[in-house]
C-alpha atoms as a PDB file:
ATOM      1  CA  UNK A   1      -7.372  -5.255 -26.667  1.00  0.00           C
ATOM      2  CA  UNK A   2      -4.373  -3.518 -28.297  1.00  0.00           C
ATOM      3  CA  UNK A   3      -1.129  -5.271 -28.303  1.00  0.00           C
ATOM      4  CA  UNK A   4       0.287  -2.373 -26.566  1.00  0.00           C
ATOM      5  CA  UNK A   5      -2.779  -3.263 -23.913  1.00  0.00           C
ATOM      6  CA  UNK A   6      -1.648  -6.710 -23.861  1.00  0.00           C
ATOM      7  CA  UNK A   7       1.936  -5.790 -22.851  1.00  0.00           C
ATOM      8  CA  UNK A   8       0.637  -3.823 -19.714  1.00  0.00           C
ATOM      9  CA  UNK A   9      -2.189  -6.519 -18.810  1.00  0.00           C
ATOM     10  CA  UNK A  10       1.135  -8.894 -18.506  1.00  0.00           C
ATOM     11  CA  UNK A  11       3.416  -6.418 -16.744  1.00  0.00           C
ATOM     12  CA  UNK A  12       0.330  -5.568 -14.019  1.00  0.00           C
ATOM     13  CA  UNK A  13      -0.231  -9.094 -13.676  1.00  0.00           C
ATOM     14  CA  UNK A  14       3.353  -9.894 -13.329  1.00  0.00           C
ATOM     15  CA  UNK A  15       3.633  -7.150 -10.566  1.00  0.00           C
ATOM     16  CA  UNK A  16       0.915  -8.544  -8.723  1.00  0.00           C
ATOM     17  CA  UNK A  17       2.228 -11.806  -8.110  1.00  0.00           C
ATOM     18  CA  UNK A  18       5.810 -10.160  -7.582  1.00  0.00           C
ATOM     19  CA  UNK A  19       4.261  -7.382  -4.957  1.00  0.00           C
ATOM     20  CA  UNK A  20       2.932 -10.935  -2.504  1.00  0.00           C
ATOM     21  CA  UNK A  21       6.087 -12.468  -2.655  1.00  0.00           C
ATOM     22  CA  UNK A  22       8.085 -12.031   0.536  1.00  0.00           C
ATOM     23  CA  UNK A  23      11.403 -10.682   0.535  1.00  0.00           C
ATOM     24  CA  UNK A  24      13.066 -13.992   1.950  1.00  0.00           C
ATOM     25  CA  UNK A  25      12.110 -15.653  -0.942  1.00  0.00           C
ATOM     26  CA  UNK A  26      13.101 -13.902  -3.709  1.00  0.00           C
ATOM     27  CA  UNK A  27      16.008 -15.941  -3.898  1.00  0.00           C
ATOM     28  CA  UNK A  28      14.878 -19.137  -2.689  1.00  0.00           C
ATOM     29  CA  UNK A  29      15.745 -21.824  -5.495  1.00  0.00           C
ATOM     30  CA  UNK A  30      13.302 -24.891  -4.838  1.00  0.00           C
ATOM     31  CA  UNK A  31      14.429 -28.104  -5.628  1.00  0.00           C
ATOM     32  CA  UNK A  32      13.531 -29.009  -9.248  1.00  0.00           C
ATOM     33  CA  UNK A  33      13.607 -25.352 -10.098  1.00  0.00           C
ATOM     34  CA  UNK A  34      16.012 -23.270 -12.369  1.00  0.00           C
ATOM     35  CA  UNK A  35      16.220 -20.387 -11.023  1.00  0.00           C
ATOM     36  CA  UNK A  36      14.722 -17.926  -8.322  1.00  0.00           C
ATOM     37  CA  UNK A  37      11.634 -15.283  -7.864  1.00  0.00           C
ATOM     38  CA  UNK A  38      14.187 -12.280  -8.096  1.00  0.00           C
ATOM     39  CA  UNK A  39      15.737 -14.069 -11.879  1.00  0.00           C
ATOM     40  CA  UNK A  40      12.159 -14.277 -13.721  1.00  0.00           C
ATOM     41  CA  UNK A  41      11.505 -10.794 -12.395  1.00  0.00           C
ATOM     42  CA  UNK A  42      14.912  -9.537 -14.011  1.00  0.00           C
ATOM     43  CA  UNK A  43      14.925 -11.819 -16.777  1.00  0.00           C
ATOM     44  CA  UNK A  44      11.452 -10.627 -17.901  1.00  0.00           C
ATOM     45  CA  UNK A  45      12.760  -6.956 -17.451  1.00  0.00           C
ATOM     46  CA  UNK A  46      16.190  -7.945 -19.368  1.00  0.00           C
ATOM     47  CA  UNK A  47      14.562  -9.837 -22.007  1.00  0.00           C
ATOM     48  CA  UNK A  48      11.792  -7.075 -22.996  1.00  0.00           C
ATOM     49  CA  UNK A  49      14.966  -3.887 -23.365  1.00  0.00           C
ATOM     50  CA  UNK A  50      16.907  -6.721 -25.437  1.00  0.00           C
ATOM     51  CA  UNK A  51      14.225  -7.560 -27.826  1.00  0.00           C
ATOM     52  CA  UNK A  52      12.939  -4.122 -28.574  1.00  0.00           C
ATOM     53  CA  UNK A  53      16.734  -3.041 -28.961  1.00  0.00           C
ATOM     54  CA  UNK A  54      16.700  -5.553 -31.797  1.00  0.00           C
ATOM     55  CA  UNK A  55      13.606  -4.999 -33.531  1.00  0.00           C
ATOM     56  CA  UNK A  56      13.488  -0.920 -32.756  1.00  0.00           C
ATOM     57  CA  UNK A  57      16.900   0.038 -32.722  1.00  0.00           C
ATOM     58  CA  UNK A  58      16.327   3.733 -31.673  1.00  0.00           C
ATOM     59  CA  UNK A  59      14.921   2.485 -28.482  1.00  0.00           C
ATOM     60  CA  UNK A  60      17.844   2.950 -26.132  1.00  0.00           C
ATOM     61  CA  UNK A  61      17.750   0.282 -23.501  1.00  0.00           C
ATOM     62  CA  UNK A  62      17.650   0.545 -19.579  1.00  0.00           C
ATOM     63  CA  UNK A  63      19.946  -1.020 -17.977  1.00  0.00           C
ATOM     64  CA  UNK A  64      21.326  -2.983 -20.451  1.00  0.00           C
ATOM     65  CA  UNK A  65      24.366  -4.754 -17.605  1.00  0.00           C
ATOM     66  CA  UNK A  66      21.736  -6.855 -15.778  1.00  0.00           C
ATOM     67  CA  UNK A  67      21.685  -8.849 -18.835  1.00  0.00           C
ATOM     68  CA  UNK A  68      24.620 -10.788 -16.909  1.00  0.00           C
ATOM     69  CA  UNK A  69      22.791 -11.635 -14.315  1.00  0.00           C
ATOM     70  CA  UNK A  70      19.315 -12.241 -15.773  1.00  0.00           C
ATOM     71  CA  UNK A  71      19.787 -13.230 -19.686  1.00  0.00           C
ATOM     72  CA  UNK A  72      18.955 -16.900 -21.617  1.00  0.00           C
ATOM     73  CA  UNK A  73      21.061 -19.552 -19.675  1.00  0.00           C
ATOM     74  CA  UNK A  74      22.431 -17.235 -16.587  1.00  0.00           C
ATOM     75  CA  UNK A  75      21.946 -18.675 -13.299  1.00  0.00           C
ATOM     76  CA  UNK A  76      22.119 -16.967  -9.793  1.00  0.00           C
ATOM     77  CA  UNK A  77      24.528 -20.299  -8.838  1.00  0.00           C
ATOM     78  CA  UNK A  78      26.733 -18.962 -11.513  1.00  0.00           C
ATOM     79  CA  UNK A  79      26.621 -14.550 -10.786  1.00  0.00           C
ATOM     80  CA  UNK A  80      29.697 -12.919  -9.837  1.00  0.00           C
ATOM     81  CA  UNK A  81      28.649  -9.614  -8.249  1.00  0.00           C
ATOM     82  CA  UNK A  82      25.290  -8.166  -6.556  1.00  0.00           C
ATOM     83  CA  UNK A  83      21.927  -8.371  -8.639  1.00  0.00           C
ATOM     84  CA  UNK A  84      19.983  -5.725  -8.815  1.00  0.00           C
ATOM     85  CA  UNK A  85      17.660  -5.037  -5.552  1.00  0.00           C
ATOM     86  CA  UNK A  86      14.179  -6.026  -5.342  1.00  0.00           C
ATOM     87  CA  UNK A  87      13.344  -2.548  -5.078  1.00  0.00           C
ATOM     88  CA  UNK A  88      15.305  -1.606  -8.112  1.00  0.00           C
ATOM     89  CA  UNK A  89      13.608  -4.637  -9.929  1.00  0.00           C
ATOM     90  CA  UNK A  90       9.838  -3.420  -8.878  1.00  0.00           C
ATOM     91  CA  UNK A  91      10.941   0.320  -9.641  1.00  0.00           C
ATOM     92  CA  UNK A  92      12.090  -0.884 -13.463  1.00  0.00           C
ATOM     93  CA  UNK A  93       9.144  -3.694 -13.966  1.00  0.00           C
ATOM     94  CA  UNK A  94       6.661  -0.194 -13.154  1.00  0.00           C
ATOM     95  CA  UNK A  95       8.291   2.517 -15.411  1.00  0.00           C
ATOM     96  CA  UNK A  96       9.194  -0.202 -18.413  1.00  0.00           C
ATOM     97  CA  UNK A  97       5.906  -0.459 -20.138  1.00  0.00           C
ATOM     98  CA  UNK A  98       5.331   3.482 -20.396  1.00  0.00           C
ATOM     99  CA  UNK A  99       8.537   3.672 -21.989  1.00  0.00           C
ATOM    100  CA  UNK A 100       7.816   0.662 -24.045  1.00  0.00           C
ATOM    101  CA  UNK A 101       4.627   2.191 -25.192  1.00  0.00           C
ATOM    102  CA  UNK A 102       5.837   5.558 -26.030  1.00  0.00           C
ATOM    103  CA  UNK A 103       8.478   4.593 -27.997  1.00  0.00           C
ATOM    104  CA  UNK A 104       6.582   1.596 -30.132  1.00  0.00           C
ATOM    105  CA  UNK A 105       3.162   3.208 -30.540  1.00  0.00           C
ATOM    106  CA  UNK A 106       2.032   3.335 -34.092  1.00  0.00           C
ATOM    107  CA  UNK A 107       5.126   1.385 -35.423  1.00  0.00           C
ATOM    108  CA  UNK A 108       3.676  -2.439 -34.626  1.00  0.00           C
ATOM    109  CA  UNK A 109       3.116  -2.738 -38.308  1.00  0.00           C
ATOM    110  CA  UNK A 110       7.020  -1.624 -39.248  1.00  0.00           C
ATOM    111  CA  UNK A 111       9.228  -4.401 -40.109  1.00  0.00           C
ATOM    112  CA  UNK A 112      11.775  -5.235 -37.320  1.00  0.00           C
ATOM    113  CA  UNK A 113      15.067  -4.017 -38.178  1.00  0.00           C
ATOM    114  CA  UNK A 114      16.567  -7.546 -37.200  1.00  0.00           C
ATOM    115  CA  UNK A 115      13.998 -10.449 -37.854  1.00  0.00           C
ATOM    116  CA  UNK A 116      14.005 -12.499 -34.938  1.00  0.00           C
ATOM    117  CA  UNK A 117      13.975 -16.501 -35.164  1.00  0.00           C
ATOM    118  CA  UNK A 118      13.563 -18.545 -32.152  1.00  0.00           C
ATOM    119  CA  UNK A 119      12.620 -22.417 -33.027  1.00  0.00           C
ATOM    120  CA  UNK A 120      10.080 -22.509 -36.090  1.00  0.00           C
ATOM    121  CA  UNK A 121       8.813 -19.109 -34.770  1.00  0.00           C
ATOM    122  CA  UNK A 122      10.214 -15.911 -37.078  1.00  0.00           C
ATOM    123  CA  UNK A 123       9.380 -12.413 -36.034  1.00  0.00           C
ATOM    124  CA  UNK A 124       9.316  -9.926 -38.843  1.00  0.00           C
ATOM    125  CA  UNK A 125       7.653  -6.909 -37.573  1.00  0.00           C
ATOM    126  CA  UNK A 126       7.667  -5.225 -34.382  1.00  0.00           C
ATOM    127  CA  UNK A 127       4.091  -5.866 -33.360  1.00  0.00           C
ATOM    128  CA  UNK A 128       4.857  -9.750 -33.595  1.00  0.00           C
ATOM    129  CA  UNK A 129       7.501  -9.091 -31.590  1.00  0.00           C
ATOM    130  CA  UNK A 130       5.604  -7.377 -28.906  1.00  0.00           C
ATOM    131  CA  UNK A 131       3.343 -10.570 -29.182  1.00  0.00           C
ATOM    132  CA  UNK A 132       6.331 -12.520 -28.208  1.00  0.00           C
ATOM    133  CA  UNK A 133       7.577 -10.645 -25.152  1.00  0.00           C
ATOM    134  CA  UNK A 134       3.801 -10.703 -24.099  1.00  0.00           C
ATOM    135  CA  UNK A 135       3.445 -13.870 -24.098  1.00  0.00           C
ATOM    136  CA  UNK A 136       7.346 -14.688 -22.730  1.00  0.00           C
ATOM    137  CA  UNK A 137       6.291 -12.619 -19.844  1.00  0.00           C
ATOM    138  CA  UNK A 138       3.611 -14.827 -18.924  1.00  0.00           C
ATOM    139  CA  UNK A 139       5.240 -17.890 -18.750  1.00  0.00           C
ATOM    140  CA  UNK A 140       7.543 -16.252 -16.908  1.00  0.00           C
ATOM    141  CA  UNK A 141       4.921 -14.787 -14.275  1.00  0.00           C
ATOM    142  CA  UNK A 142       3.611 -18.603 -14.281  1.00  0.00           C
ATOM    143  CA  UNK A 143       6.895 -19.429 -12.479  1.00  0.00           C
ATOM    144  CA  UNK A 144       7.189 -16.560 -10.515  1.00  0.00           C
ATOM    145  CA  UNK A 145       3.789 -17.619  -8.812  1.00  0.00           C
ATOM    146  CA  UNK A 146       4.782 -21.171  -8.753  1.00  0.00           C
ATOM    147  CA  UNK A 147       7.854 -20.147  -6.772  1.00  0.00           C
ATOM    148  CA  UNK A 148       5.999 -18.042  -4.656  1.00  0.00           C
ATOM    149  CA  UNK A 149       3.064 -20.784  -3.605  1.00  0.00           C
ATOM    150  CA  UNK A 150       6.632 -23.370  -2.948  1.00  0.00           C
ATOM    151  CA  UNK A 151       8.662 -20.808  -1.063  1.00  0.00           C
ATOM    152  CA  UNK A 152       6.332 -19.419   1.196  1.00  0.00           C
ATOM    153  CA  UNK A 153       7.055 -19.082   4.865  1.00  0.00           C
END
């Protein structure tokens, strides 16, 4: 499977899990818990548009202001003004890995224009990149069905 592949294996999984969650809990915060249903969704959104901005930087990234509500250390305790919808979230999580796709495809091998370091991990090209937000996603879709088992009415 393609990395490409990979990317929209995640994303379909990811809506899955989002599509059973019930709208009252999108926002529930569980004890012991971070954050909330609706802040993976838009954090795994916000994260994939920052990333590829770094590494491609003639991707133009969508909606590049929820980053305030849904980048590395936010916290819905902490937002000052409305996050996006849930519908707005779903729309974005659909159309993202199209646009993802049509803008990376045969460029995986390219060196990313800003090497990424996180930990002991260093990015260097795109497609390791991709690999990242692949696998970022799924950790993050781990928690949304957590959430979603702990919140349910």
């Amino acid at each position: 499977m393609s990395t490409l592949s990979q990317l929209e294996f995640a994303r379909n999984y990811t809506l899955g899990r989002l599509e059973k969650v019930e709208a009252a809990a999108w926002d529930d915060q569980p004890e012991g818990f971070n954050n909330t249903i609706r802040w993976n969704a838009g954090h795994i959104y916000s994260s994939m548009e920052y990333f590829i901005t770094l590494v491609c930087p003639e991707y133009t990234a969508h909606h590049p202001e929820w980053g305030t509500f849904f980048g590395t250390g936010t916290r819905p305790g902490e937002w000052s003004g409305n996050p996006p919808s849930q519908e707005e979230l779903l729309e974005a999580l659909k159309e993202q890995p199209g646009r993802i796709r049509a803008a990376l495809e045969g460029k995986l091998d390219v060196p990313a224009a800003k090497p990424i370091t996180i930990g002991a991990l260093s990015m260097e090209t795109v497609g390791e990149t991709v690999e990242f937000i692949v696998w970022h996603e799924g950790l993050h879709a781990g928690v949304i069905d957590a959430l979603s088992r702990i919140t349910k009415k």
